[in-house]
C-alpha atoms as a PDB file:
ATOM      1  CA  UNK A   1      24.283   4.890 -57.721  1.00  0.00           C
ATOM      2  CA  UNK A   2      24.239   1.471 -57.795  1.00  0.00           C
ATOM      3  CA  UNK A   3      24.856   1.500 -53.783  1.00  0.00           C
ATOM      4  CA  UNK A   4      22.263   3.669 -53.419  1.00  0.00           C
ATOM      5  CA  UNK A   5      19.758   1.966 -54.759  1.00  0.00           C
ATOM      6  CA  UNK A   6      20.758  -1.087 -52.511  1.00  0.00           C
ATOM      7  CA  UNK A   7      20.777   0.750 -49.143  1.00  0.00           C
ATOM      8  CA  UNK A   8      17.127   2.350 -50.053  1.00  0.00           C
ATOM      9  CA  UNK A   9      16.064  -1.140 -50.299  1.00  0.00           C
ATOM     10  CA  UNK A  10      17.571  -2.248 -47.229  1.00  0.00           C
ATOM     11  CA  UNK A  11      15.724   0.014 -45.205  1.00  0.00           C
ATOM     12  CA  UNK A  12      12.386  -1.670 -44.730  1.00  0.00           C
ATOM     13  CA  UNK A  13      14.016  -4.896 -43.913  1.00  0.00           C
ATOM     14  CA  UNK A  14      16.181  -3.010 -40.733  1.00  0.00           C
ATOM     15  CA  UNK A  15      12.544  -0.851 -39.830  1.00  0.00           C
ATOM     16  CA  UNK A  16      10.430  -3.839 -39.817  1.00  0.00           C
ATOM     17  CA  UNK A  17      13.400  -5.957 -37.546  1.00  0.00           C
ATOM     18  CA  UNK A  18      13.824  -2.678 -35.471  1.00  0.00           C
ATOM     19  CA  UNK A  19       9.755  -2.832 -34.888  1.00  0.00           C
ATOM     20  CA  UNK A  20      10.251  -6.305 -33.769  1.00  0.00           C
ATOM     21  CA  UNK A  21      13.645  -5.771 -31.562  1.00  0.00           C
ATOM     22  CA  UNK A  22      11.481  -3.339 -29.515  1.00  0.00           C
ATOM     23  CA  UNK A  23       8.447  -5.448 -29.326  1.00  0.00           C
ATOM     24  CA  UNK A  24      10.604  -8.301 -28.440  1.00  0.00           C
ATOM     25  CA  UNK A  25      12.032  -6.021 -25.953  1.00  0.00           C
ATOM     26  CA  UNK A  26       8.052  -5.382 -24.358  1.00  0.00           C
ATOM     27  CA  UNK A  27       7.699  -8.838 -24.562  1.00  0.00           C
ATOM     28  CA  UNK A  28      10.456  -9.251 -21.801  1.00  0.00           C
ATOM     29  CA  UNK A  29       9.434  -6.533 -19.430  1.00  0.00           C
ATOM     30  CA  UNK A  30       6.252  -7.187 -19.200  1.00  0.00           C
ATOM     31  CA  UNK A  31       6.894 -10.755 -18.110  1.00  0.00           C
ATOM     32  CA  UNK A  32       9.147  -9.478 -15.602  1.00  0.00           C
ATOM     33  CA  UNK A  33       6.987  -6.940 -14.469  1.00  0.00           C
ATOM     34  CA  UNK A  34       4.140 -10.073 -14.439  1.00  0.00           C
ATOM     35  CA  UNK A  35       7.017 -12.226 -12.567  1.00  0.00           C
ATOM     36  CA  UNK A  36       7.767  -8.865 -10.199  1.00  0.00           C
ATOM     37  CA  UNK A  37       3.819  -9.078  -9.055  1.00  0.00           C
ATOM     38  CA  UNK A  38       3.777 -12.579  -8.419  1.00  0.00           C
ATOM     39  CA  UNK A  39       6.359 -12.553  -6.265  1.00  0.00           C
ATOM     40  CA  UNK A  40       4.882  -9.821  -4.819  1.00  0.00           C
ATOM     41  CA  UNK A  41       1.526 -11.255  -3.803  1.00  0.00           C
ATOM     42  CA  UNK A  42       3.664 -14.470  -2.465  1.00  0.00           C
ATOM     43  CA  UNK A  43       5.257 -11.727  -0.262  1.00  0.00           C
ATOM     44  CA  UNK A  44       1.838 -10.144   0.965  1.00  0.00           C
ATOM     45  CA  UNK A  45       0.148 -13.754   1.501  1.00  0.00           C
ATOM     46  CA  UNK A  46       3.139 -14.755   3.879  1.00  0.00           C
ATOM     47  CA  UNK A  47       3.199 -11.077   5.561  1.00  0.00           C
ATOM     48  CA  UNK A  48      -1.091 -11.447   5.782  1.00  0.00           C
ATOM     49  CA  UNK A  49      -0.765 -15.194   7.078  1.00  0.00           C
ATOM     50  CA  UNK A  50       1.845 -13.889   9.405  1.00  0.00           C
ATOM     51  CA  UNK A  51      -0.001 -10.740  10.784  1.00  0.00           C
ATOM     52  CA  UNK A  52      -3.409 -13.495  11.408  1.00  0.00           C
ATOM     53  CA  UNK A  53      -1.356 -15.840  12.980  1.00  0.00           C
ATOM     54  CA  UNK A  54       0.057 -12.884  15.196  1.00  0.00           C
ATOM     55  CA  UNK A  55      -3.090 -11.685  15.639  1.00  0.00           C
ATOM     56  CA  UNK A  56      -5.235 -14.749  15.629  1.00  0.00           C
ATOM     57  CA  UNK A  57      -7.726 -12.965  13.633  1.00  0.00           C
ATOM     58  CA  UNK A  58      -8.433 -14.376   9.960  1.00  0.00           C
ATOM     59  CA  UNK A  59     -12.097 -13.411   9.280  1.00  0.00           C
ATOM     60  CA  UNK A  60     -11.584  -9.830   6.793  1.00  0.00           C
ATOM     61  CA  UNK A  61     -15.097  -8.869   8.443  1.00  0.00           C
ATOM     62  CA  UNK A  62     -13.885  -9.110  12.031  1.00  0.00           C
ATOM     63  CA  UNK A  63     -14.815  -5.479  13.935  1.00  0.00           C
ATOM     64  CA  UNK A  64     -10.423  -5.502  14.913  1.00  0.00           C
ATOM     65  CA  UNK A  65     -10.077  -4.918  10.979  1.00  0.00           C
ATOM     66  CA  UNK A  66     -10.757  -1.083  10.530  1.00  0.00           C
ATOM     67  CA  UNK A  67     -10.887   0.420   7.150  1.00  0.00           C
ATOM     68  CA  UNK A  68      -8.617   4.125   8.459  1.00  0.00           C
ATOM     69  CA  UNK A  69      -8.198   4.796   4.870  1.00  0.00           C
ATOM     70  CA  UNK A  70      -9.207   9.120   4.231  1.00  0.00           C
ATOM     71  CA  UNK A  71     -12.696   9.110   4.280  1.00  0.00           C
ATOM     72  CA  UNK A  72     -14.109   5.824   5.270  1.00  0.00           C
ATOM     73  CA  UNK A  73     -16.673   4.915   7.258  1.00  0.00           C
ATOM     74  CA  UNK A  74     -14.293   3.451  10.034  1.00  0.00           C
ATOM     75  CA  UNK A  75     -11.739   6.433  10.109  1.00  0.00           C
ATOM     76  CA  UNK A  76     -14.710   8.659  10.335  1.00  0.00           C
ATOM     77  CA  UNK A  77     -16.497   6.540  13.497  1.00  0.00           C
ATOM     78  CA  UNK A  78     -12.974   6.426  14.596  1.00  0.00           C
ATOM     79  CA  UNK A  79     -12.763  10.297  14.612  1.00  0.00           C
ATOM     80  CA  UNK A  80     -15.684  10.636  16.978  1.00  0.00           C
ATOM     81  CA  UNK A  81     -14.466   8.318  19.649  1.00  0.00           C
ATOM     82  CA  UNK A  82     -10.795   9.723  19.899  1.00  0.00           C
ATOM     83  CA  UNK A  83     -12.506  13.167  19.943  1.00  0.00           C
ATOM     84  CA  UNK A  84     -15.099  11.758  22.553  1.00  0.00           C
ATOM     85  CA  UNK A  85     -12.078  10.321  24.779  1.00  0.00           C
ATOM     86  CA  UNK A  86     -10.147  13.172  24.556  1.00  0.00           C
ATOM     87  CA  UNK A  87     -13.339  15.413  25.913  1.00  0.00           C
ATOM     88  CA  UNK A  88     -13.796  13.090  28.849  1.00  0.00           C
ATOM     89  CA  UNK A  89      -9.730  12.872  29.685  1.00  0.00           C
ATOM     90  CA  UNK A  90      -9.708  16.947  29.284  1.00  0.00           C
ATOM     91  CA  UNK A  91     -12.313  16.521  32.226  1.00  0.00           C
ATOM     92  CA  UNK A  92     -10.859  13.497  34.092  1.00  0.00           C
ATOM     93  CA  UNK A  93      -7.105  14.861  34.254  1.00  0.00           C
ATOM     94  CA  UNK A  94      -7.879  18.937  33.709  1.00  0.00           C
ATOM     95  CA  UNK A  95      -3.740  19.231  34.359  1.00  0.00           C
ATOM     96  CA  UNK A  96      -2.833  16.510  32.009  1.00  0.00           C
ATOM     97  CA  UNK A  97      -1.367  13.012  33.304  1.00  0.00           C
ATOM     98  CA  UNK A  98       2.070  11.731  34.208  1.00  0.00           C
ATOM     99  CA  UNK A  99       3.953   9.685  31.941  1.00  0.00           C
ATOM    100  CA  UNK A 100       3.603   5.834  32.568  1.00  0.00           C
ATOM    101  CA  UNK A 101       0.398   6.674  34.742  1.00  0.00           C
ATOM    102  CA  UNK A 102      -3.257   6.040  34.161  1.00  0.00           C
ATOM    103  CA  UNK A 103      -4.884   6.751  30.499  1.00  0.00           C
ATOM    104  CA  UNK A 104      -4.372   3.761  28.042  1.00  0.00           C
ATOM    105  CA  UNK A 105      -6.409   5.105  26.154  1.00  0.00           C
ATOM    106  CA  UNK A 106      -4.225   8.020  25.265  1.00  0.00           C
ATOM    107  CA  UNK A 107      -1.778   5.823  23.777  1.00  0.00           C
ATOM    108  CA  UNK A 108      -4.638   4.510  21.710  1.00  0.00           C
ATOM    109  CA  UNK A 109      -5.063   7.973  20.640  1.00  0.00           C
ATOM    110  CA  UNK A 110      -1.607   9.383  20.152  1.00  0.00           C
ATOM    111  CA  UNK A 111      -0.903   6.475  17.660  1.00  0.00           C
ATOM    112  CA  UNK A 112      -4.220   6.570  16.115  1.00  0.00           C
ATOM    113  CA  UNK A 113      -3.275  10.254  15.543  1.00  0.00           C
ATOM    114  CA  UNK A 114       0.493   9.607  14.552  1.00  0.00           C
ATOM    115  CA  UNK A 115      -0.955   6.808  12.288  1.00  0.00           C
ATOM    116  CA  UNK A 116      -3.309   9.372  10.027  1.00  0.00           C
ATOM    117  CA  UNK A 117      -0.741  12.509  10.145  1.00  0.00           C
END
């Protein structure tokens, strides 16, 4: 009995250092998961301060930067002039156009439409 009564009291001691293990163990991930994002935004800055050195445009409010996310206000303009351009080159080239020819445009719009599918 006597062990008994000596394991019983044991047994808040190991819950209370199990409690701890674990929160220990939160402690860890989460400052890997904070060291994960920071990494992560380094990554991004260098990719953004690539793509505006590639692009020479660094202004966020510059008219090249569209918003084409579902339902903005720039996929939805966008919309109207791909549907606009491919009324007029329905008109302009009634039997369609040969590959490499006129119509830059159309590459506009097949990767504007490959882009949102």
């Amino acid at each position: 009995m006597h062990d008994d009564e000596m394991s019983d009291a044991g047994r808040p001691v190991h819950r209370e250092q199990f409690v701890v293990n674990q929160k220990e163990r939160r402690v860890i991930l989460l400052r890997t998961m904070i060291r994960d994002f920071e990494n992560m935004i380094v990554d991004l800055d260098g990719q953004i301060a690539t793509e505006e050195d590639r692009t020479r445009v660094k202004d966020p409010g510059h008219p090249c930067i569209l918003d084409t996310n579902e339902g903005s206000e720039d996929e939805a303009e966008l919309k109207v002039i791909v549907e606009a351009i491919e009324a007029y080159e329905a008109v302009r080239w009634p039997v369609g156009k040969q590959l490499g020819g006129k119509g830059l445009a159309r590459g506009c719009i097949q990767a504007f439409h490959g882009r949102n599918t």
